[in-house]
Every structure is written in C-alpha cells, then in structure tokens.
Protein backbone atom coordinates (compact mmCIF):
# COMPACT_ATOMS: atom_id res chain seq x y z
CA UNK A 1 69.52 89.22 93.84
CA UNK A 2 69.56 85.46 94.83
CA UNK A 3 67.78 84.20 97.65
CA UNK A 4 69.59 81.48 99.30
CA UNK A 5 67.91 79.26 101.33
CA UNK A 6 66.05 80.38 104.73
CA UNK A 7 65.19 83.79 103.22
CA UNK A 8 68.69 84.74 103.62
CA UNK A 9 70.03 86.79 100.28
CA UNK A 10 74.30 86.18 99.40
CA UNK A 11 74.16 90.24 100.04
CA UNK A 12 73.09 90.04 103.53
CA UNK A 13 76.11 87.30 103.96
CA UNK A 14 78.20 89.44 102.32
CA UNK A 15 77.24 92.17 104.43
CA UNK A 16 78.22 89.72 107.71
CA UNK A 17 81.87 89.22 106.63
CA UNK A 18 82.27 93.18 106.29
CA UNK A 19 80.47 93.97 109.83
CA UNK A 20 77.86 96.00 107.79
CA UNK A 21 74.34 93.94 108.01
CA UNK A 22 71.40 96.15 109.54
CA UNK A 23 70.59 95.34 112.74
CA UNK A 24 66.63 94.08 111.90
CA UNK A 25 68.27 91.55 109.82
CA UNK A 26 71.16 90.41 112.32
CA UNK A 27 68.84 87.46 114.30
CA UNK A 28 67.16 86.19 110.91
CA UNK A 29 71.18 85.48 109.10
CA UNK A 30 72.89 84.74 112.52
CA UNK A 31 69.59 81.83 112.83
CA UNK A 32 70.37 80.59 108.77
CA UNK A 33 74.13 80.44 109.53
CA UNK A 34 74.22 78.76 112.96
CA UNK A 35 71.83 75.68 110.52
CA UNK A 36 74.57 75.85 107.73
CA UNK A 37 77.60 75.48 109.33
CA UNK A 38 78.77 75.15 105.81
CA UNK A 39 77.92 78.59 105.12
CA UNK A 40 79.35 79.75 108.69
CA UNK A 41 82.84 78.29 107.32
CA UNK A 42 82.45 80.13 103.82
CA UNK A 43 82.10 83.31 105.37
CA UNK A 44 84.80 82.42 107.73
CA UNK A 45 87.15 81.61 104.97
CA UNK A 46 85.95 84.94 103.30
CA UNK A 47 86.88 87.06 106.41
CA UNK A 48 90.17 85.61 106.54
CA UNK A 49 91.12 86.36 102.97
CA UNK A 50 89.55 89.97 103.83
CA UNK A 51 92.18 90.25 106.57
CA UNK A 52 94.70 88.63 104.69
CA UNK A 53 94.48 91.76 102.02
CA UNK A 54 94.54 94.08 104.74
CA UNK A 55 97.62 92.81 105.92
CA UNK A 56 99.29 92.64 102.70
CA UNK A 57 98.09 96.34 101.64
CA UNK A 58 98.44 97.74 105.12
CA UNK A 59 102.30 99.66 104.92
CA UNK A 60 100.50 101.35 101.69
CA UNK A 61 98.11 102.74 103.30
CA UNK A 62 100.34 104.44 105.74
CA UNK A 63 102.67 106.49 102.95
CA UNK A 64 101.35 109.90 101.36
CA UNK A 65 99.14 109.97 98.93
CA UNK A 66 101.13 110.70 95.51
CA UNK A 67 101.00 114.37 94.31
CA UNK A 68 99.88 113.04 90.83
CA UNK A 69 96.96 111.84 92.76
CA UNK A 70 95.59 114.15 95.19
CA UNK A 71 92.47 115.85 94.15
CA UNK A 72 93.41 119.21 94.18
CA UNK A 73 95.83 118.89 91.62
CA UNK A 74 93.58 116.65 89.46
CA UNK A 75 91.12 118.68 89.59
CA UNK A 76 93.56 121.64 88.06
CA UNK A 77 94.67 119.60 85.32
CA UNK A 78 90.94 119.27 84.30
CA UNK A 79 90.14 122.80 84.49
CA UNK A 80 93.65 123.54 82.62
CA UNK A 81 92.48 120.72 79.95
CA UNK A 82 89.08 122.59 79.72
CA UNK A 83 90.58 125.98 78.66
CA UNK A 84 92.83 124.27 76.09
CA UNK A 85 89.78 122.73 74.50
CA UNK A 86 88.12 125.83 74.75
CA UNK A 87 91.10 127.83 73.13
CA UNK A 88 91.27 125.61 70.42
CA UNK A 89 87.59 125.88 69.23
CA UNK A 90 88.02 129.48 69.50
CA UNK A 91 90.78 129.31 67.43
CA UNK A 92 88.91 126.69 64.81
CA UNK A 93 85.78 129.40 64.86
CA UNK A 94 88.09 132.28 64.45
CA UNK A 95 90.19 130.24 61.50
C-alpha cells in the first residue's frame, strides 16, 4: 500500500469517499485533508462520480432480479451439470 504524505494511506481516502473509514482513523485523515485542499477536491470529485453512477444505475436496481440469475436456479444447473459429468464417466468406466 502507498503511504501518501502525513501518514495518510490512498486506502484510508478511499475509504472517506465511501463513508467506510474506522473511526480511530477519522481525526488523523480529516487533519491531512483539511492541509491538502487538493486532496479534499479529489475526493470530492470522486464522490460525485460515485453518485453520478448511482444515479445512472439506480432504475436497475429497482427491477427483479432475472430468473437466469437468481441463485437458486444457478445453483440447480450446477448440481444438474455435476450428475451429467458424473454419468458420463460412469458410462466411459463402464465402456
């Protein structure tokens, strides 16, 4: 991981933008960004793109998940797969 300067690590900024940075941390970034206002901007910038997706993705998130997709039937369509393999070495043994 790279430090950046102050002892802050790009992680821990990362972890800013996405609401996520632990709590013993918070006073150490919040003191690095508020003496890089450069930094403050990035992360600004990188928050707004973050909403920007949301928005964009947002009426996809509200339909139904696609039967193809749901985990249940995946999950079938392994086990079924499984069997098949199974039956044919059988049959390759038995042969």
């Amino acid at each position: 991981m790279s430090a950046v300067r102050g002892g802050v690590e790009e992680h821990e900024l990362s972890s800013v933008v996405d609401g996520r940075l632990p709590a013993q941390r918070a006073a150490a970034v919040e003191a690095y960004l508020a003496a890089h206002p450069e930094e403050q901007a990035r992360l600004q910038h990188y928050r707004e793109l973050q909403q920007q997706l949301r928005n964009a993705f947002a009426r996809q998130l509200e339909e139904p998940i696609p039967t193809r997709l749901r985990l249940d039937r995946v999950q079938t369509e392994q086990r079924h797969r499984h069997y098949r393999q199974w039956g044919a070495a059988a049959a390759a043994v038995l042969l």
